[in-house]
C-alpha atoms as a PDB file:
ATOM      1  CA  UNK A   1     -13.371  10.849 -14.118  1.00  0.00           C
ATOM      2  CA  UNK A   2     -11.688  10.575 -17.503  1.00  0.00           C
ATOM      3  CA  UNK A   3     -11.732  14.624 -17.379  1.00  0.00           C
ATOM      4  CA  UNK A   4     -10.867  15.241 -14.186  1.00  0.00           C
ATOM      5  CA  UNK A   5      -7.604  12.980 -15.010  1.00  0.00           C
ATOM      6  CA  UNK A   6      -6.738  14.632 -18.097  1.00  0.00           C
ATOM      7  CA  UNK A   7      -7.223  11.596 -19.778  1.00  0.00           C
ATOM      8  CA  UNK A   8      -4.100   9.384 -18.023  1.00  0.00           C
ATOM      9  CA  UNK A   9      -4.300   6.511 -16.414  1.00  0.00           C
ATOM     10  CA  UNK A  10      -2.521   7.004 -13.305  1.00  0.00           C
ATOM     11  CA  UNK A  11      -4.440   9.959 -12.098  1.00  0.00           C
ATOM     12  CA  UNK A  12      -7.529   8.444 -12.906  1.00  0.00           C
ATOM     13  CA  UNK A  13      -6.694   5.527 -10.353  1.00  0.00           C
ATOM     14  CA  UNK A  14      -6.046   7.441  -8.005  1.00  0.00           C
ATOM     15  CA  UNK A  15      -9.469   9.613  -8.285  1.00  0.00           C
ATOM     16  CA  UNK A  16     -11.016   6.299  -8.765  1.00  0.00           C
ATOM     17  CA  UNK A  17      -9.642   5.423  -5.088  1.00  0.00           C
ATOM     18  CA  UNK A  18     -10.074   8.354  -3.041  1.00  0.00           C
ATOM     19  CA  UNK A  19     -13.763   8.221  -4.649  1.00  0.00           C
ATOM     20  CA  UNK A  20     -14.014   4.878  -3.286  1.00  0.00           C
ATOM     21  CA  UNK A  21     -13.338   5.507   0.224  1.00  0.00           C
ATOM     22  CA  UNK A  22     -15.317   8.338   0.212  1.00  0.00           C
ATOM     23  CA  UNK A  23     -18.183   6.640  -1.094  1.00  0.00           C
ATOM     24  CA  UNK A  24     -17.291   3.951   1.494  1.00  0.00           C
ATOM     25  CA  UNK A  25     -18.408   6.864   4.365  1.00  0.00           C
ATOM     26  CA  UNK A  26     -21.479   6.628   4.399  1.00  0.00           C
ATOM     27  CA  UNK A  27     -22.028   3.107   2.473  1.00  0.00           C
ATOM     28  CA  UNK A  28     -21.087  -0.597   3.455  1.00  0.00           C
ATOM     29  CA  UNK A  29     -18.193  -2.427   1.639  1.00  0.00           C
ATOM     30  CA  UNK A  30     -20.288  -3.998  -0.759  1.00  0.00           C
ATOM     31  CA  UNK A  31     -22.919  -0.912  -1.758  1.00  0.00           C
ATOM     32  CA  UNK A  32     -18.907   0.483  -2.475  1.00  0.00           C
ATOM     33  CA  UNK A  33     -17.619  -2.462  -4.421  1.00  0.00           C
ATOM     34  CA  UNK A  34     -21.305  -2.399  -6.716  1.00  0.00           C
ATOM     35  CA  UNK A  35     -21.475   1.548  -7.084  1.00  0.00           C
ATOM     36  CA  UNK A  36     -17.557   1.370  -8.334  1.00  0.00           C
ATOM     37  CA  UNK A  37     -18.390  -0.847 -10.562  1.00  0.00           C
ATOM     38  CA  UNK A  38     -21.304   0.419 -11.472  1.00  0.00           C
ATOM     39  CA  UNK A  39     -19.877   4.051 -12.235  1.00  0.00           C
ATOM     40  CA  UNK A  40     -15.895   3.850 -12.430  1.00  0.00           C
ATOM     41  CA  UNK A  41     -15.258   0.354 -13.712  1.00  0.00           C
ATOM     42  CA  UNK A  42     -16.688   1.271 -17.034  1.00  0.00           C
ATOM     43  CA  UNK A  43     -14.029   4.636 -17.684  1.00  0.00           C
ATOM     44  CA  UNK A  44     -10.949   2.319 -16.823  1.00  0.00           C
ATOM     45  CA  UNK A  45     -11.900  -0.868 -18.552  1.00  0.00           C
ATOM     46  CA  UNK A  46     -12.940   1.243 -22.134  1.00  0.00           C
ATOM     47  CA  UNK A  47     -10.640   4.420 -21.666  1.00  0.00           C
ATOM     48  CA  UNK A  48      -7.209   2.677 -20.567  1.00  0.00           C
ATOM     49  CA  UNK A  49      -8.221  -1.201 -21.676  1.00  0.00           C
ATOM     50  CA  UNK A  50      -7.317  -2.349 -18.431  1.00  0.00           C
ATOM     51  CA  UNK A  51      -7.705  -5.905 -17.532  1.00  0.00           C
ATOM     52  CA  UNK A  52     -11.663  -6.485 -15.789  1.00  0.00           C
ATOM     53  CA  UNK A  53     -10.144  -8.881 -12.863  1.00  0.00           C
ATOM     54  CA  UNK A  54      -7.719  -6.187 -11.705  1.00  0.00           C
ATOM     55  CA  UNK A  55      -9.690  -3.164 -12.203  1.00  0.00           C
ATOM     56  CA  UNK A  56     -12.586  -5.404  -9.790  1.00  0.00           C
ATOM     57  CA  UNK A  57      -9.747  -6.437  -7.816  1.00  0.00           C
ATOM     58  CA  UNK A  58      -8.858  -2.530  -6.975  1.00  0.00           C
ATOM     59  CA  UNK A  59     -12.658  -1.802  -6.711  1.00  0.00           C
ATOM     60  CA  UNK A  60     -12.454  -4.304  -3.810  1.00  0.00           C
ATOM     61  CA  UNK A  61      -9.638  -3.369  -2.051  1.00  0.00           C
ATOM     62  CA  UNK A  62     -10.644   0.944  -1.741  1.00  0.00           C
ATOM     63  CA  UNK A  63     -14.078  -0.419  -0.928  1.00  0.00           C
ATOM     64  CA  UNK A  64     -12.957  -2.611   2.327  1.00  0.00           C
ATOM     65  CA  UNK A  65      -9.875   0.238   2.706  1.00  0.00           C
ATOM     66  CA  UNK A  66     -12.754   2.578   3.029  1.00  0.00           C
ATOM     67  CA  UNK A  67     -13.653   0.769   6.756  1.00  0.00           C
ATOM     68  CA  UNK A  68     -10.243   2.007   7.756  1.00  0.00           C
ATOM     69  CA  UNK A  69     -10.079   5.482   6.632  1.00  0.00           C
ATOM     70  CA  UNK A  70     -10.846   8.509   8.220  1.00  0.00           C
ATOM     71  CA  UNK A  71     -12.826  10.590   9.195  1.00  0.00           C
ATOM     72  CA  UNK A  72     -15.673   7.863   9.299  1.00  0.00           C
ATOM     73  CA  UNK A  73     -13.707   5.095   9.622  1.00  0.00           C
ATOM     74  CA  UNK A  74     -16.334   2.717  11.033  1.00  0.00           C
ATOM     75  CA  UNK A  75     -14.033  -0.409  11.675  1.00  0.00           C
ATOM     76  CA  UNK A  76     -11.593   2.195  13.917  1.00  0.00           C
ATOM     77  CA  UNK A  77     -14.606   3.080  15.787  1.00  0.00           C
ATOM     78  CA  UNK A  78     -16.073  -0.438  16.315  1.00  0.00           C
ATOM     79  CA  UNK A  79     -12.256  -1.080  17.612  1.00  0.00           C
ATOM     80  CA  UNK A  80     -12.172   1.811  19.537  1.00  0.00           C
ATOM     81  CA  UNK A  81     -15.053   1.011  21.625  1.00  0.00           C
ATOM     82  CA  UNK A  82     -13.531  -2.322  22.218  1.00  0.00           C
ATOM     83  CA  UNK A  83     -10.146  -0.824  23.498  1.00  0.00           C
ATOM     84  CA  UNK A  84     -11.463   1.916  25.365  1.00  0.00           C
ATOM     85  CA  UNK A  85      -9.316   4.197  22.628  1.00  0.00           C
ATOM     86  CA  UNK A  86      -9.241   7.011  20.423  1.00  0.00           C
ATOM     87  CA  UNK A  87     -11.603   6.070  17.330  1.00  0.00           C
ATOM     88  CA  UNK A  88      -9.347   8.818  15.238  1.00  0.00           C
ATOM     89  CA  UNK A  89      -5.736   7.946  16.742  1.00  0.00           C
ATOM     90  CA  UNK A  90      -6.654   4.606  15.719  1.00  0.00           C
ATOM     91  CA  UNK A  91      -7.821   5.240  12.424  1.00  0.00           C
ATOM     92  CA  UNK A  92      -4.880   7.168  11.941  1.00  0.00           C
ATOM     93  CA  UNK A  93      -2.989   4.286  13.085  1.00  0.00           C
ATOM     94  CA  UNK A  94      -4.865   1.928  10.710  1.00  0.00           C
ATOM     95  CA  UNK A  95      -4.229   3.569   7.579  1.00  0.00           C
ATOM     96  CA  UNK A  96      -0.058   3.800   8.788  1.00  0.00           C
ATOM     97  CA  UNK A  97      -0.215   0.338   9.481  1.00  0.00           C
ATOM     98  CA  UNK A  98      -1.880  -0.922   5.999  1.00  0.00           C
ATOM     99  CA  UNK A  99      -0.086   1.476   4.007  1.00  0.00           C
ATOM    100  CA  UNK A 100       0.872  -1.956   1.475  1.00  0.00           C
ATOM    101  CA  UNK A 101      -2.951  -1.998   1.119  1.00  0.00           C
ATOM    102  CA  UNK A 102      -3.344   1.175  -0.283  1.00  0.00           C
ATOM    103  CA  UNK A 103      -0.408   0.396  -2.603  1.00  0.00           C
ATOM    104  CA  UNK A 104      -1.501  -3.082  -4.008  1.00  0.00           C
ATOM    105  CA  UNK A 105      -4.140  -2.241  -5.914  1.00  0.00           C
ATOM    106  CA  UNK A 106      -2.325   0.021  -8.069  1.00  0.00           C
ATOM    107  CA  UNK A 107       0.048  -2.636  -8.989  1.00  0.00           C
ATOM    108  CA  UNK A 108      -1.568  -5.477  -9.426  1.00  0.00           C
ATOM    109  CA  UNK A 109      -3.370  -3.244 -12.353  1.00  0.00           C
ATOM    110  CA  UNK A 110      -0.388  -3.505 -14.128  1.00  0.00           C
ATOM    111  CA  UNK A 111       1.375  -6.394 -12.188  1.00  0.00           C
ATOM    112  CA  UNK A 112      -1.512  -9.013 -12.475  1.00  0.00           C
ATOM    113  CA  UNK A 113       1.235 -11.874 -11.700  1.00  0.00           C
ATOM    114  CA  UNK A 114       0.034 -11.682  -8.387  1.00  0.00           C
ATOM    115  CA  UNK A 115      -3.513 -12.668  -8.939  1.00  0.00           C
ATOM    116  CA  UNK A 116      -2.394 -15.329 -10.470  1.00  0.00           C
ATOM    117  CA  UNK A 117      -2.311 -14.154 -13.741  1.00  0.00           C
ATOM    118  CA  UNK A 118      -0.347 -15.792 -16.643  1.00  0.00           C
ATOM    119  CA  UNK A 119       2.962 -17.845 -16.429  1.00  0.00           C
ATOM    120  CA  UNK A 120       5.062 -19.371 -13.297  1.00  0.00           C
ATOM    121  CA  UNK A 121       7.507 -16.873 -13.780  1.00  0.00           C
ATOM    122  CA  UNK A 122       5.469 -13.790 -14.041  1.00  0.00           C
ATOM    123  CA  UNK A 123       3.294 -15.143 -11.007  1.00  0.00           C
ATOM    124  CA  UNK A 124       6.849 -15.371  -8.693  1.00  0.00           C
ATOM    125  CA  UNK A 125       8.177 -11.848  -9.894  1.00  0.00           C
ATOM    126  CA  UNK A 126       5.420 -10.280  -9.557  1.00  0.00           C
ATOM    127  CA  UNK A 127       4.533 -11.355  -6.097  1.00  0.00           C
ATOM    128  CA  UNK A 128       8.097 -10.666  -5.214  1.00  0.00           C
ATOM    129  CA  UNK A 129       7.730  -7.276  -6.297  1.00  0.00           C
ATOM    130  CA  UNK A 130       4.650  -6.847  -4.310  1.00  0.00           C
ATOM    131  CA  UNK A 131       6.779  -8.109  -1.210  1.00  0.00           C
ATOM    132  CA  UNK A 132       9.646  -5.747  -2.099  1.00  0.00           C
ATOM    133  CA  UNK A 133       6.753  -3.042  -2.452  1.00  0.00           C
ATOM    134  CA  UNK A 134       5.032  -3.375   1.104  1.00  0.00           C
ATOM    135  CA  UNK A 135       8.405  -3.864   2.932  1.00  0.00           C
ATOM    136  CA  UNK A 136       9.560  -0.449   1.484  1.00  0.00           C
ATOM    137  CA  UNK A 137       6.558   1.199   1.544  1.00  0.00           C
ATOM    138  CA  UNK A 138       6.583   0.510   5.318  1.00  0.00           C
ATOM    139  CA  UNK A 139      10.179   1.882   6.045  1.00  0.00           C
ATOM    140  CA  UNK A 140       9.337   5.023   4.544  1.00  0.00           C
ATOM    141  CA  UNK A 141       5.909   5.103   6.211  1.00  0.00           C
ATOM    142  CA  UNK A 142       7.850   3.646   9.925  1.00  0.00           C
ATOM    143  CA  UNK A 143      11.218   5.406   9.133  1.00  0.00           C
ATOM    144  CA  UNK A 144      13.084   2.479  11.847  1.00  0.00           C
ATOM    145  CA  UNK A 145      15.466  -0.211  10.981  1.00  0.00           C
ATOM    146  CA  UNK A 146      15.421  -2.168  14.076  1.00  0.00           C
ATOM    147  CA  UNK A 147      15.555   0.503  16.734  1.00  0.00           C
ATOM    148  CA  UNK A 148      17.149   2.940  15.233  1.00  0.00           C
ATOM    149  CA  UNK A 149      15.594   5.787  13.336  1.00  0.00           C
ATOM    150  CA  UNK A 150      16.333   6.774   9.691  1.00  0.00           C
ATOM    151  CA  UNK A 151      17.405   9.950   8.432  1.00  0.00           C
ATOM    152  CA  UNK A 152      14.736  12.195   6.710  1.00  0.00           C
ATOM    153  CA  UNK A 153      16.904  11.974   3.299  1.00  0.00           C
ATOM    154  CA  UNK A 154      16.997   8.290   3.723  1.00  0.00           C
ATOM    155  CA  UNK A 155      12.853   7.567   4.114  1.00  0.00           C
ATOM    156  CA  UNK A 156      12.824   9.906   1.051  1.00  0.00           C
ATOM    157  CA  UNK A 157      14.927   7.288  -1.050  1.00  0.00           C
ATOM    158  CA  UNK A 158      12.763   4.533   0.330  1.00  0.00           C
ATOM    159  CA  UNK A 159       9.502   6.582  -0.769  1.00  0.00           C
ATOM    160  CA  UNK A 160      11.331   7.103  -4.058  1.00  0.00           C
ATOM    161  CA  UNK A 161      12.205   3.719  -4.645  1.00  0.00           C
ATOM    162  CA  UNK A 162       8.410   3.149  -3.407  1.00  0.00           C
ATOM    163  CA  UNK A 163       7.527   4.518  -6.727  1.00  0.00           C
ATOM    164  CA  UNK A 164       9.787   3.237  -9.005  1.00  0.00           C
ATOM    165  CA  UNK A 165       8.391  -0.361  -8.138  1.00  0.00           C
ATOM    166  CA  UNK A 166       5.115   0.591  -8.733  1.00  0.00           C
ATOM    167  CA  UNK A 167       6.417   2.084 -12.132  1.00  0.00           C
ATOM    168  CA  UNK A 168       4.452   0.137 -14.746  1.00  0.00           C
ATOM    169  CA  UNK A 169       8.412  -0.755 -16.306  1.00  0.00           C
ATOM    170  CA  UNK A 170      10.026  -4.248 -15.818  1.00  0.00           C
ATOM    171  CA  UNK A 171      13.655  -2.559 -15.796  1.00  0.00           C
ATOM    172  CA  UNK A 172      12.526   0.680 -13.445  1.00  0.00           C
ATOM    173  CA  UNK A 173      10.929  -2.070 -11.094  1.00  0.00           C
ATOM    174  CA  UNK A 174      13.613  -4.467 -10.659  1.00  0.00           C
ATOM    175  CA  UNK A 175      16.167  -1.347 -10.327  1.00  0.00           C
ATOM    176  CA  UNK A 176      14.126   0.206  -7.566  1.00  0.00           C
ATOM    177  CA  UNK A 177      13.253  -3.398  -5.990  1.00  0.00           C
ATOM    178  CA  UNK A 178      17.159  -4.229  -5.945  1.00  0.00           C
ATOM    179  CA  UNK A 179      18.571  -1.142  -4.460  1.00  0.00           C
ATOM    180  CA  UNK A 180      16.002  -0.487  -1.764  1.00  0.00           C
ATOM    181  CA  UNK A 181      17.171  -4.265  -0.560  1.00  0.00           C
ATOM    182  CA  UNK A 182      20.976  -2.798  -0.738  1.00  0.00           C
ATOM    183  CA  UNK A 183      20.008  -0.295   0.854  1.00  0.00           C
ATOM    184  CA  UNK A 184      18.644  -2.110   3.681  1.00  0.00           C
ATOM    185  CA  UNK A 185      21.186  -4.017   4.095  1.00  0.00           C
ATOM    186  CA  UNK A 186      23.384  -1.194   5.200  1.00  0.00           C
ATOM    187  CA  UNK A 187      21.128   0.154   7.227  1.00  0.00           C
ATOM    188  CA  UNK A 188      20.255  -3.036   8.809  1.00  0.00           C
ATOM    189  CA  UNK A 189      24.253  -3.944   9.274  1.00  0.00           C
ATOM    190  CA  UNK A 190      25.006  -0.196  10.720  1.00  0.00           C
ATOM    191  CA  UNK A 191      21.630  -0.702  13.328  1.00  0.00           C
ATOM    192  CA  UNK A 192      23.325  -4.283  14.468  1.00  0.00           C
ATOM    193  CA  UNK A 193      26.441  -2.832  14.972  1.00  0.00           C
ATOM    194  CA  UNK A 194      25.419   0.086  16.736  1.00  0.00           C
ATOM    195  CA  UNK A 195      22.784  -1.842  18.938  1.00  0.00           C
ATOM    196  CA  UNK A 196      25.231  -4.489  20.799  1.00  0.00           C
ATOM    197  CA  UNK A 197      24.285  -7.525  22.474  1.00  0.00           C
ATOM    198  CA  UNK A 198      20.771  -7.281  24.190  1.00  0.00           C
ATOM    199  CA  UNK A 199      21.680  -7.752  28.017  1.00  0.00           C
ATOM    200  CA  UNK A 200      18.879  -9.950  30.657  1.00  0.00           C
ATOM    201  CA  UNK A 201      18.097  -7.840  33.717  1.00  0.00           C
ATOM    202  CA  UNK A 202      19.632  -8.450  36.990  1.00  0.00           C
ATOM    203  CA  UNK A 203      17.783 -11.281  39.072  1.00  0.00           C
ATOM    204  CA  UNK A 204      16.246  -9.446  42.051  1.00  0.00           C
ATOM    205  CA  UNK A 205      18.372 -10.461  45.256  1.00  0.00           C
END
């Protein structure tokens, strides 16, 4: 792992991940959760001195994401058999829909605020952030404000801005955070306006 990523941190995350859901194909959550810790825990905790509780924390989450992704997918396919439905549509689906769960981990790494980790004030911003972080994550992801579709150049910004709150930097976070809410705004003023008033059907005669 620590080759593979050239020796940073950030790649090696996201190795660590995709290793975890594809471990998480052919084992359940927990054989995931022990053989990450087992065999990836070690490089990030010695290599990068990252915190134990996060780094088990994002072992976690990749090992129950791992139920959701394709092409095994196992939860989709229990679901699917339940809904008389595509097992890969809604896999496909699944991951879409829990895109702020494939996001988390990586910032609570650096963010630990939201695991309750140290002061009042660093638990509120950094759950805030995390907020901000799903929300835009999910317009990017979605690309709709209300009904009515974004530009390709504007889900770009939201991806972008995506990244800068993840961006282990107090100043590049709150930036990003702020202006993706602006942002927003606009977009979520313009949709109103160009909406109207939401009419009742006519009453059958």
């Amino acid at each position: 792992l620590f080759q593979l990523s050239g020796g940073l941190v950030w790649p090696s995350l996201l190795i660590a991940g995709v290793v975890l859901i594809l471990l998480g194909t052919g084992m359940p959550t927990t054989g995931v959760y022990l053989m990450g810790v087992a065999l990836l825990a070690p490089v990030l905790v010695t290599k990068f001195a990252l915190p134990v509780m996060e780094v088990h924390m994002f072992m976690l989450f990749f090992a129950c994401l791992s139920a959701i992704s394709p092409p095994v997918a196992p939860a989709a396919f229990a679901a699917a058999s339940i809904a008389g439905a595509n097992p890969f549509t809604i896999g496909n689906l699944a991951c879409k829909y829990a895109i702020g769960g494939f996001l988390l981990p990586f910032m609570f790494v650096f963010n630990n605020g939201v695991l309750l980790q140290g002061d009042a004030v660093k638990i509120v911003t950094d759950t805030a952030l995390c907020v901000v972080l799903v929300f835009v994550a999910a317009l990017a992801v979605h690309g709709y404000v209300l009904r009515s579709k974004m530009p390709v150049l504007v889900r770009l910004a939201f991806a972008a801005f995506t990244v800068g709150v993840l961006w282990p930097m107090p100043q590049v976070q709150m930036t990003s955070a702020t202006a993706s809410l602006l942002l927003y705004g606009i977009l979520y003023a313009l949709a109103r306006r160009t909406a109207g008033p939401v009419t009742a059907p006519a009453s059958a005669s």
